[in-house]
N, C-alpha and C. Protein backbone atom coordinates (compact mmCIF):
# COMPACT_ATOMS: atom_id res chain seq x y z
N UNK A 1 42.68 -7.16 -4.45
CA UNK A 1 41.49 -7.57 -5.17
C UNK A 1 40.45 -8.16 -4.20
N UNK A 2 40.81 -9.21 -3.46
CA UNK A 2 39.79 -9.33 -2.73
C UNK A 2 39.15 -8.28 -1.11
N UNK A 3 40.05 -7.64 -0.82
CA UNK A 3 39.75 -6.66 -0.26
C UNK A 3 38.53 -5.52 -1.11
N UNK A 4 38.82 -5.62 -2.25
CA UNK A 4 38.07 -4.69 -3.08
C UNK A 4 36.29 -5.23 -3.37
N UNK A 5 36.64 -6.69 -3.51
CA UNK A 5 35.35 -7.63 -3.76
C UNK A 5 34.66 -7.88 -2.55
N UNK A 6 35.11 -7.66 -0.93
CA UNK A 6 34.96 -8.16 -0.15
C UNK A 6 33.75 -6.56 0.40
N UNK A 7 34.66 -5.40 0.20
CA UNK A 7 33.92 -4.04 0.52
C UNK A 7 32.68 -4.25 -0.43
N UNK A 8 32.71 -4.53 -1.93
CA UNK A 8 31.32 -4.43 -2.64
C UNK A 8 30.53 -5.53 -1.87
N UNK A 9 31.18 -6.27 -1.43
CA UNK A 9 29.90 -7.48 -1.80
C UNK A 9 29.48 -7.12 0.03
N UNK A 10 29.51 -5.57 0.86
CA UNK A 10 29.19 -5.71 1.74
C UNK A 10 28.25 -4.35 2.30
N UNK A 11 27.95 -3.87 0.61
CA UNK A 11 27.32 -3.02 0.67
C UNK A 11 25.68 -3.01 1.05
N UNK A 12 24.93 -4.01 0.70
CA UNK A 12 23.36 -4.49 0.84
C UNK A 12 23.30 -5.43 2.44
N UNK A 13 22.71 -4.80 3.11
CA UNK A 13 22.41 -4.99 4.74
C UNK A 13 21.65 -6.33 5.16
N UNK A 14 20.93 -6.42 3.70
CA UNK A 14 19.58 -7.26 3.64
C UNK A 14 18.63 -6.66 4.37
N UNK A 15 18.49 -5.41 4.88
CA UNK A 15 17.71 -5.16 5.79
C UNK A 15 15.96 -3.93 4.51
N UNK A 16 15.35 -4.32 4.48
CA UNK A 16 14.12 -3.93 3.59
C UNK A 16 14.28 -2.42 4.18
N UNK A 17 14.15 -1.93 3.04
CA UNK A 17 13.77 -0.30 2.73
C UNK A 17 12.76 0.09 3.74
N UNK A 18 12.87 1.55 4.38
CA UNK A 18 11.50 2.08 4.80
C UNK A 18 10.73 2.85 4.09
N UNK A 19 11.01 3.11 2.97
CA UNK A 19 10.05 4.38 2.73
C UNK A 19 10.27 3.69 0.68
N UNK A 20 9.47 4.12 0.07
CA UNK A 20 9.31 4.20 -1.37
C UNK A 20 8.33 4.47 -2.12
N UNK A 21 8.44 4.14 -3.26
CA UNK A 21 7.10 4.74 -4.35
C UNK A 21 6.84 2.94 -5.08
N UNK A 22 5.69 2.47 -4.89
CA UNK A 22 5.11 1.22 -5.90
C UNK A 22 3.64 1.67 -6.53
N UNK A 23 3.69 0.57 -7.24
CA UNK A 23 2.28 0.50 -7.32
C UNK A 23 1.86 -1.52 -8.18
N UNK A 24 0.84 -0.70 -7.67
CA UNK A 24 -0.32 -2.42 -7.47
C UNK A 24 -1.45 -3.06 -7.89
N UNK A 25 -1.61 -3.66 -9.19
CA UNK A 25 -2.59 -3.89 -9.52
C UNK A 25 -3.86 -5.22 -9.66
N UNK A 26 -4.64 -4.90 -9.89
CA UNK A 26 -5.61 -6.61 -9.56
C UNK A 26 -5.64 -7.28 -10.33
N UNK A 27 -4.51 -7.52 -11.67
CA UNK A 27 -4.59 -8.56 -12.41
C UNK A 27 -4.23 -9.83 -11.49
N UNK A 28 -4.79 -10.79 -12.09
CA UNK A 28 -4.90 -11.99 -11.20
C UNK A 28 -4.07 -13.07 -12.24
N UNK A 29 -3.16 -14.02 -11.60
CA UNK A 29 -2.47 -14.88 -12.40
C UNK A 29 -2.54 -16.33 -11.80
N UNK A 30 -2.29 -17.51 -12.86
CA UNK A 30 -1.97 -18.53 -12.49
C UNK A 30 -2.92 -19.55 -12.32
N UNK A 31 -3.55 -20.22 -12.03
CA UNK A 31 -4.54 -21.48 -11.11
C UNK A 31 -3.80 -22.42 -9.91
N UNK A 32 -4.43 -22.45 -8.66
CA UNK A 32 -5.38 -21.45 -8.84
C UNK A 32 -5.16 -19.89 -8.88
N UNK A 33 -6.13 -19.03 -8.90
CA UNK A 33 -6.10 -17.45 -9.16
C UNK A 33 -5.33 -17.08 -7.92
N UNK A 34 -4.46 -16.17 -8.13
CA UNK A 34 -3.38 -15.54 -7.19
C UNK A 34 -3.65 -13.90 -7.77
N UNK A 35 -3.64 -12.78 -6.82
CA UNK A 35 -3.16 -11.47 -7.20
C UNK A 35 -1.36 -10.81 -6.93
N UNK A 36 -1.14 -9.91 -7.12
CA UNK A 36 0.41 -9.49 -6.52
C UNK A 36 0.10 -8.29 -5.79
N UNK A 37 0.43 -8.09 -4.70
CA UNK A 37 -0.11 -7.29 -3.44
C UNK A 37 1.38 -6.50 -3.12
N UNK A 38 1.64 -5.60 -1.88
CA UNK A 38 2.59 -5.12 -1.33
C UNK A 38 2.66 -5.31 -0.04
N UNK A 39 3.80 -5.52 0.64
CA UNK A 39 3.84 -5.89 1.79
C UNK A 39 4.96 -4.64 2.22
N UNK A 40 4.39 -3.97 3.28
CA UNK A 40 4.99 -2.82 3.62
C UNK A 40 6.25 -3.58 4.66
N UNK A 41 5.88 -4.69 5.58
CA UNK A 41 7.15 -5.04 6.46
C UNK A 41 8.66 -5.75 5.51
N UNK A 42 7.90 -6.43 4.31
CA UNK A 42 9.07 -6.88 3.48
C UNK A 42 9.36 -6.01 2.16
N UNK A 43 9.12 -5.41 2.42
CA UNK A 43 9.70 -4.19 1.20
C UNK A 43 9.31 -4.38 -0.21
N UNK A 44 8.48 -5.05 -0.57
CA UNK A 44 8.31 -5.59 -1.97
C UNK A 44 6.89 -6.38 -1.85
N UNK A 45 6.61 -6.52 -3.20
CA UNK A 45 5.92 -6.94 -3.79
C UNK A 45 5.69 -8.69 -3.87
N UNK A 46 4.21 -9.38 -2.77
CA UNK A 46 4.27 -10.43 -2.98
C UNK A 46 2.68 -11.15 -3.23
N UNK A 47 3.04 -12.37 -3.80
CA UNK A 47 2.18 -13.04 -3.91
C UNK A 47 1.01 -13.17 -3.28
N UNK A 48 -0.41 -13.01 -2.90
CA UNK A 48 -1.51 -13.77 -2.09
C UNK A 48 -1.52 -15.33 -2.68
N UNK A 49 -1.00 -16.06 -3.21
CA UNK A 49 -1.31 -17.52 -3.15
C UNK A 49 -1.54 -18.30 -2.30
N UNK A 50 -0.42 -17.51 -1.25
CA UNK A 50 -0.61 -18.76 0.22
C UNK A 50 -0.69 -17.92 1.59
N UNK A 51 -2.10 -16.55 0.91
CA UNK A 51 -2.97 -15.91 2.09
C UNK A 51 -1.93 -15.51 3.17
N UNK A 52 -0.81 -14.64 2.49
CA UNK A 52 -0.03 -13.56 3.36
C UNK A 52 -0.41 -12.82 4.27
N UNK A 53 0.10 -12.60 5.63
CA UNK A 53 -1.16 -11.53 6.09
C UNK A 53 0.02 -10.71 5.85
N UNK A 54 -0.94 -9.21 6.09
CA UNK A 54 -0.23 -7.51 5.98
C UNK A 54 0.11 -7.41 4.38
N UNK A 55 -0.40 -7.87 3.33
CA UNK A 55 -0.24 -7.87 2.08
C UNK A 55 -1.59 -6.88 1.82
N UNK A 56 -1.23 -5.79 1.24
CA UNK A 56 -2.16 -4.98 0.79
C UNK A 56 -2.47 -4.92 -0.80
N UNK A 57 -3.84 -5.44 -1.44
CA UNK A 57 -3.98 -6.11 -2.42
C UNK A 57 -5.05 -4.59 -2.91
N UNK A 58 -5.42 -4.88 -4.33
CA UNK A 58 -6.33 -3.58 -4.86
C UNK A 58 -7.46 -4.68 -5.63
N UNK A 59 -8.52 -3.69 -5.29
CA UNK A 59 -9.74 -4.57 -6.03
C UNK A 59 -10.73 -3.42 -6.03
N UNK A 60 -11.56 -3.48 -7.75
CA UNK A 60 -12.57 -2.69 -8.11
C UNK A 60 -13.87 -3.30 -8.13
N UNK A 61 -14.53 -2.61 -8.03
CA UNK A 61 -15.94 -3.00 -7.50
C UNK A 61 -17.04 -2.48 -9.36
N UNK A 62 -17.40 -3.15 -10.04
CA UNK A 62 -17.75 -2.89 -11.30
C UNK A 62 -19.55 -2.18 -10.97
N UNK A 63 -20.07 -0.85 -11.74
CA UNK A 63 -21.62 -0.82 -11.36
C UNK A 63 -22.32 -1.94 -11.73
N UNK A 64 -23.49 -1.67 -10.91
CA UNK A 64 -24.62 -3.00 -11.19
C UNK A 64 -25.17 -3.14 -12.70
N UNK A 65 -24.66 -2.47 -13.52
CA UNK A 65 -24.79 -2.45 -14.95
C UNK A 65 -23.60 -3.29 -15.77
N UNK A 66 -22.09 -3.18 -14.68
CA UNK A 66 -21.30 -3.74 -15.27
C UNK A 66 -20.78 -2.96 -16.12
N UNK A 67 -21.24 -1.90 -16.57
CA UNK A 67 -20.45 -1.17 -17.48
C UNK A 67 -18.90 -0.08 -17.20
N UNK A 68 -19.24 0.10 -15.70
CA UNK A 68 -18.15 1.03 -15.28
C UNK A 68 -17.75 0.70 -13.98
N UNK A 69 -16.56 1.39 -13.50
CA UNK A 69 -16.17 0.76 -12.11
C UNK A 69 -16.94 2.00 -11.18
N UNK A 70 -17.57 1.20 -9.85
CA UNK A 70 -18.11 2.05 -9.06
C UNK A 70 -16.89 2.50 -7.82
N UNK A 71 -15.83 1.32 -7.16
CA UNK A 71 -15.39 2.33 -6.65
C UNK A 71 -13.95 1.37 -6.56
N UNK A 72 -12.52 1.60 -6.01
CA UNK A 72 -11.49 0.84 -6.06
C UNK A 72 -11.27 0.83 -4.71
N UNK A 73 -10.59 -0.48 -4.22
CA UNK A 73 -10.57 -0.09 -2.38
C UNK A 73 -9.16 -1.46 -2.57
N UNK A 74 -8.59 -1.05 -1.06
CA UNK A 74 -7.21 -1.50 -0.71
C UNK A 74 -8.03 -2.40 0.58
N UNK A 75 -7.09 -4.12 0.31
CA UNK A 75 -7.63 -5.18 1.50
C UNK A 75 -6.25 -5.35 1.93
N UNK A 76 -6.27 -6.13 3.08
CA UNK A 76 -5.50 -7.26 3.17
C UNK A 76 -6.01 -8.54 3.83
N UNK A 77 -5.47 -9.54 3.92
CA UNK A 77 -6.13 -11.03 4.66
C UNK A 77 -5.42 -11.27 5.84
N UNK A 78 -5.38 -10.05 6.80
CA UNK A 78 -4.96 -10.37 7.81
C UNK A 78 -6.16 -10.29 9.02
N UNK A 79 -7.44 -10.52 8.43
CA UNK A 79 -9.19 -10.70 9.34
C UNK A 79 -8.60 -9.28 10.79
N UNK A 80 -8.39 -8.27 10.29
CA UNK A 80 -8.17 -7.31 11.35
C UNK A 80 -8.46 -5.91 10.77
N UNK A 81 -9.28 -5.13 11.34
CA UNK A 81 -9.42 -3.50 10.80
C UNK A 81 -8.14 -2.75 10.89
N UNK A 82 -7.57 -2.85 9.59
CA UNK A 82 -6.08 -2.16 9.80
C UNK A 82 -5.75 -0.76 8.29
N UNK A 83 -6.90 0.18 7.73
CA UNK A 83 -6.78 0.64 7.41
C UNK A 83 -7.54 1.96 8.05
N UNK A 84 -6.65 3.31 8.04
CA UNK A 84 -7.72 4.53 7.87
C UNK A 84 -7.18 5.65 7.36
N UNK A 85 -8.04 5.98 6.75
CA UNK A 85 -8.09 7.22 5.94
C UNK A 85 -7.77 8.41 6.38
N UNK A 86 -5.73 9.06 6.72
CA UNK A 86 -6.33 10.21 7.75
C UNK A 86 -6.31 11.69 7.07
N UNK A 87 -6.24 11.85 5.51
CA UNK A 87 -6.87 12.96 5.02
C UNK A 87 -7.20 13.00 3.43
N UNK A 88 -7.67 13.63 2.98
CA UNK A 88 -7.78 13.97 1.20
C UNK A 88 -7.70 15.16 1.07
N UNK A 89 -7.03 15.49 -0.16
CA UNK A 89 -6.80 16.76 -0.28
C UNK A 89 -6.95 17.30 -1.62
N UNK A 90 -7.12 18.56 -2.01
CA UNK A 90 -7.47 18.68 -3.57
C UNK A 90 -6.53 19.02 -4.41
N UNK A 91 -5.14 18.72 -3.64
CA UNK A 91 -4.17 18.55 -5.07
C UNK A 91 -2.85 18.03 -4.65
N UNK A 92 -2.06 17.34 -5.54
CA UNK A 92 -0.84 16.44 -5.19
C UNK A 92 0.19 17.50 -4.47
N UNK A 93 0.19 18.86 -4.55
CA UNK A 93 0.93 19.59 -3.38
C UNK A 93 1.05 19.37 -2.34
N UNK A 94 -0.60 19.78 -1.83
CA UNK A 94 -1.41 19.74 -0.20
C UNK A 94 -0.57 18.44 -0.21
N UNK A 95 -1.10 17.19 -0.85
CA UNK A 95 -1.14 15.91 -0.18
C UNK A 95 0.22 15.98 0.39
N UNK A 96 0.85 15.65 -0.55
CA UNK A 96 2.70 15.51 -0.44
C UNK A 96 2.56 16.29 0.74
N UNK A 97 2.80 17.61 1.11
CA UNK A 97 3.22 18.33 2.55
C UNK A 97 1.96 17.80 3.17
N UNK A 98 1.01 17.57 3.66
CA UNK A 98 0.51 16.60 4.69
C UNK A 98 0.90 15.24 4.94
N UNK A 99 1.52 14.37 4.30
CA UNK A 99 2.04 13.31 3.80
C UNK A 99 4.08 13.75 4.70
N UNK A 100 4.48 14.93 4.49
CA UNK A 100 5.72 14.78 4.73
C UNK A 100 5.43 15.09 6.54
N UNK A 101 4.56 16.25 6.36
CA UNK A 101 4.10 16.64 7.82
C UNK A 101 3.84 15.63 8.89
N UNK A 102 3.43 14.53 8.65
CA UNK A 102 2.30 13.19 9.12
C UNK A 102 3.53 12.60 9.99
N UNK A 103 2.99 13.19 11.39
CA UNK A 103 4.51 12.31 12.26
C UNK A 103 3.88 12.03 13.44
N UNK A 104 2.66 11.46 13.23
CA UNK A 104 1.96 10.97 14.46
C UNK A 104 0.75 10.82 14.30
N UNK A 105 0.05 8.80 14.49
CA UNK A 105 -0.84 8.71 14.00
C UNK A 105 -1.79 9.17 14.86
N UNK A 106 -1.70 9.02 16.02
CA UNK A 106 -2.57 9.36 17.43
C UNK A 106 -4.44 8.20 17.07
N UNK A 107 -4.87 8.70 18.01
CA UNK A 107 -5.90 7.79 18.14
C UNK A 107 -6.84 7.50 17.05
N UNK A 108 -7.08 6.74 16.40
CA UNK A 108 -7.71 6.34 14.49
C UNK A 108 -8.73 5.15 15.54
N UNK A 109 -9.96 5.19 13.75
CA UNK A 109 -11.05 4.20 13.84
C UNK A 109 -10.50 3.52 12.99
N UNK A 110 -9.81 2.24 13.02
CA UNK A 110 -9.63 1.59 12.10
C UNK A 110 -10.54 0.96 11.06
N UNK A 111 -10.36 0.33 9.93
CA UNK A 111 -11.83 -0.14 9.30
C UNK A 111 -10.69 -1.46 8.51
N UNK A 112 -12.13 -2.41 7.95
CA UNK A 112 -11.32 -3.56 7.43
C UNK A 112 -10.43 -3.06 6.28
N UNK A 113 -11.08 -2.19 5.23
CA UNK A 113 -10.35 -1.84 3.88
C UNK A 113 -10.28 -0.66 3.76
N UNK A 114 -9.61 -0.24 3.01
CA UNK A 114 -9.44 1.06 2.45
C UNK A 114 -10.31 1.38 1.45
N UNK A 115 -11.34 1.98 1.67
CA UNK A 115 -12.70 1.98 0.89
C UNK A 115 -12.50 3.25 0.29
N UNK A 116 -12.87 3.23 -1.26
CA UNK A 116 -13.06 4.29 -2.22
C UNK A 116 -11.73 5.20 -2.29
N UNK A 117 -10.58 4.56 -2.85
CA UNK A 117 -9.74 5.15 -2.69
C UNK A 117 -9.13 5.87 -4.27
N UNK A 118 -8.48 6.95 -4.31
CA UNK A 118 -8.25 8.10 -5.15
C UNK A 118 -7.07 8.79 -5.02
N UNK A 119 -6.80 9.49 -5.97
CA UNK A 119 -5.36 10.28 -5.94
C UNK A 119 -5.26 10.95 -4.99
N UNK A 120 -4.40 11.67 -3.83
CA UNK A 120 -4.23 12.70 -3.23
C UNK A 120 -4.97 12.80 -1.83
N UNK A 121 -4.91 10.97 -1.40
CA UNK A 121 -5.42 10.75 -0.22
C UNK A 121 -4.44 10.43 0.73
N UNK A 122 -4.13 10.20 1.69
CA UNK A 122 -3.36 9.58 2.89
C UNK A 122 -3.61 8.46 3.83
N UNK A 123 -3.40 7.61 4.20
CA UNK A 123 -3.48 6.15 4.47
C UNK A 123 -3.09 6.03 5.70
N UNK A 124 -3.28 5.40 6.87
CA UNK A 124 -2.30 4.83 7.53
C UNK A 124 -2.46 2.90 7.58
N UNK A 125 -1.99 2.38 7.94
CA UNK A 125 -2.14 0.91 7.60
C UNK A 125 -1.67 -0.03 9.08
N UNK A 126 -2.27 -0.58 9.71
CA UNK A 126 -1.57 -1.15 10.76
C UNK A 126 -1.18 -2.65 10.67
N UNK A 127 -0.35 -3.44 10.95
CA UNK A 127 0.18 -4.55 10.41
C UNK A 127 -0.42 -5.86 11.49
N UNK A 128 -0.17 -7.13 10.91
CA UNK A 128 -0.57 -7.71 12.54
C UNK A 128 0.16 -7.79 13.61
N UNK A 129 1.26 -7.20 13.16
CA UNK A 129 2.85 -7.34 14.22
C UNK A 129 2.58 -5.73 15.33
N UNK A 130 1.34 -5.11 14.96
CA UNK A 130 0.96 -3.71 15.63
C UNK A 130 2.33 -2.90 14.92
N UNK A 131 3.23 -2.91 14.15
CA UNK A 131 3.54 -1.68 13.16
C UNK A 131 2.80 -0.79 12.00
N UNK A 132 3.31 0.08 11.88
CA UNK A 132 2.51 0.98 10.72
C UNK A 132 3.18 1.67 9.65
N UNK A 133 2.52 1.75 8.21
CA UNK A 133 3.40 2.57 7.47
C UNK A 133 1.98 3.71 7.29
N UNK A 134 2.49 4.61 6.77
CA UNK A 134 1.72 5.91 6.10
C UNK A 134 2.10 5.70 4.71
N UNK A 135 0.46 5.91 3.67
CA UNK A 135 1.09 6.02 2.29
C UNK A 135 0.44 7.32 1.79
N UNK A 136 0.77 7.62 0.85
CA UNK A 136 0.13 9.00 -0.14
C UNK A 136 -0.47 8.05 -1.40
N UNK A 137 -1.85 8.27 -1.75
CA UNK A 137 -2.25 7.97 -2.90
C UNK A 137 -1.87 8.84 -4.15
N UNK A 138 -0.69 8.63 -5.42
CA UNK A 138 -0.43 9.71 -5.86
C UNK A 138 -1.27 9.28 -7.41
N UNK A 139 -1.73 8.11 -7.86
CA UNK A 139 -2.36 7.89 -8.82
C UNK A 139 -3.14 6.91 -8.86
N UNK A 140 -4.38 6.84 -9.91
CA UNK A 140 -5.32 5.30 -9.89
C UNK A 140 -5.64 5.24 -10.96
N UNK A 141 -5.78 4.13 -11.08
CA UNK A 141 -6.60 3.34 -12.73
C UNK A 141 -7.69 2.91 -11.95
N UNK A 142 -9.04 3.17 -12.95
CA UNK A 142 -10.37 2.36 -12.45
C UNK A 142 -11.03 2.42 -14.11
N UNK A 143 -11.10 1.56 -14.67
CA UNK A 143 -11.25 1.13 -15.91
C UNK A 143 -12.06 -0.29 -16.14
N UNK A 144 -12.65 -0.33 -17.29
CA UNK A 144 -13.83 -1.68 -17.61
C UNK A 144 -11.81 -2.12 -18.45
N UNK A 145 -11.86 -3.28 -18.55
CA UNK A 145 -10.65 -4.03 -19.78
C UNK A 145 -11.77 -5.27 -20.22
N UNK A 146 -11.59 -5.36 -20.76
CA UNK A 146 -12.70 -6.47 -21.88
C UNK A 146 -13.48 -6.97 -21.09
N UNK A 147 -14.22 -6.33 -20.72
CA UNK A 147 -15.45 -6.53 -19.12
C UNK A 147 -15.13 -7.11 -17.93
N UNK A 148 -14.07 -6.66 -17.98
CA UNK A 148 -13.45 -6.88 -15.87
C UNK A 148 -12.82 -5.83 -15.62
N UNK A 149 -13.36 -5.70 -14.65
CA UNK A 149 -12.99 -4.78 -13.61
C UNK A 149 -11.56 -4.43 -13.78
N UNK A 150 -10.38 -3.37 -13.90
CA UNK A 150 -9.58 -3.31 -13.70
C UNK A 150 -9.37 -2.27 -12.91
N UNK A 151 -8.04 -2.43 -11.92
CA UNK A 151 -7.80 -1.25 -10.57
C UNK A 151 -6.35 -1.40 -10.46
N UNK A 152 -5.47 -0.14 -10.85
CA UNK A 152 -4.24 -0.17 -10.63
C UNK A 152 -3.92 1.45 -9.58
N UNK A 153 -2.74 1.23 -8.50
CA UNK A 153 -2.61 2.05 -8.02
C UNK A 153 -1.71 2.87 -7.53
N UNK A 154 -0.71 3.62 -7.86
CA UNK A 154 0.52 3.97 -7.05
C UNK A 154 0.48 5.20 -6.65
N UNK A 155 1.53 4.79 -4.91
CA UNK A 155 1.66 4.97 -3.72
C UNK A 155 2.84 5.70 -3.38
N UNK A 156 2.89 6.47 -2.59
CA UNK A 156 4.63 6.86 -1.92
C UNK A 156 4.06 6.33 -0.58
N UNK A 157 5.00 5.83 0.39
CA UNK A 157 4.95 5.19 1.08
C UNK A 157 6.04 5.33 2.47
N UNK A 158 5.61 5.34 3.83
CA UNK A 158 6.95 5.15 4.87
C UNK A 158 6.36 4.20 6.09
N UNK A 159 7.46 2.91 6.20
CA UNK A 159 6.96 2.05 6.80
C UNK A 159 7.57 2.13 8.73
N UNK A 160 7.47 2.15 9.92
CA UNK A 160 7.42 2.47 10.84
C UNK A 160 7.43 1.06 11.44
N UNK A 161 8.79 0.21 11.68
CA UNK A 161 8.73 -1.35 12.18
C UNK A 161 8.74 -1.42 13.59
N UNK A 162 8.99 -0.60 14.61
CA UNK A 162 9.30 -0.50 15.64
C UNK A 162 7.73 -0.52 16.92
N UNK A 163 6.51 -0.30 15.70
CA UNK A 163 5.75 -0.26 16.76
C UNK A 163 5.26 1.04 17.17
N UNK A 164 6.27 2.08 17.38
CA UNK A 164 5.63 3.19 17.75
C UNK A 164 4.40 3.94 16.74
N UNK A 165 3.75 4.72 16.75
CA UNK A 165 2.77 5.69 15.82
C UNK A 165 3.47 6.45 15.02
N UNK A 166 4.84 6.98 15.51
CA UNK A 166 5.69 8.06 15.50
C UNK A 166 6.34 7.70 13.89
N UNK A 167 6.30 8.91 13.10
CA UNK A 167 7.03 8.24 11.80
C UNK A 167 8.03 10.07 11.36
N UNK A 168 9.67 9.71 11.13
CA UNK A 168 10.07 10.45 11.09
C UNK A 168 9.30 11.69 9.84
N UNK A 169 9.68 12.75 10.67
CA UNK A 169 9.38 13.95 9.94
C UNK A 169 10.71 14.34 8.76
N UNK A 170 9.91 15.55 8.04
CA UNK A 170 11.13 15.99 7.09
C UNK A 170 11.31 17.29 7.18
């Protein structure tokens, strides 16, 4: 028996996932106001309350009328240009096989956010630790909800801790 309890309970590494599917939205909770962001080095989903860096958060930008959202973009609060955009494509096929293809970021303009972002785009993200994940944009919400802005977004995702550009192929 305890041989038996000893094998289960030695199955979880503690070591965070590299690769998955989330998603992330800008409802804001609590006082003061906090959002729930993703953090590609810890595998999950955390808080901005106490200004995480490498937490990638979603926020919509409403038109100057207020009536509709003008565009949705991906931050984080780590004060460093660590997003770029390295393709879009016109359908969740393409993306996915550019997305599985993607095994080397090579030389990028980084920018602070991920500006105007949409289904069937590709990401790369650089961390402050100089690691990187690649994500696939596979869906978005950009919606008025009782006159705020709402922006929800999910991602497939592969995170790269080692530093190199290099992210296994399939």
């Amino acid at each position: 028996m305890f041989f038996l309890i000893t094998i289960s309970g030695c199955r979880k590494n503690g070591n965070p996932k590299l690769s998955g599917t989330d998603t992330i939205d800008n409802r804001l909770y609590g006082m003061p106001y906090y959002a729930i962001g993703f953090s590609f080095p810890a595998d999950k989903k955390i808080s901005t309350l106490n200004h995480p860096h490498d937490v990638i958060t979603i926020n919509a930008s409403a038109s100057s009328d207020g009536n509709t959202i003008e565009k949705i973009y991906l931050d984080a609060q780590n004060f460093n240009n660590s997003f770029f955009r390295f393709g879009e494509y016109t359908g969740a096929a393409a993306a996915k096989q550019a997305f599985d293809n993607l095994t080397n970021i090579g030389n990028v303009e980084w920018k602070a956010s991920g500006d105007s972002i949409k289904a069937n785009q590709i990401w790369i993200f650089k961390t402050e630790a100089l690691s990187f994940a690649k994500f696939r944009i596979i869906s978005t919400v950009a919606e008025m909800r009782q006159n705020i802005p709402y922006a929800e977004c999910t991602f497939e995702w592969v995170y790269q801790p080692d530093g190199s550009s290099t992210f296994p192929g399939k």
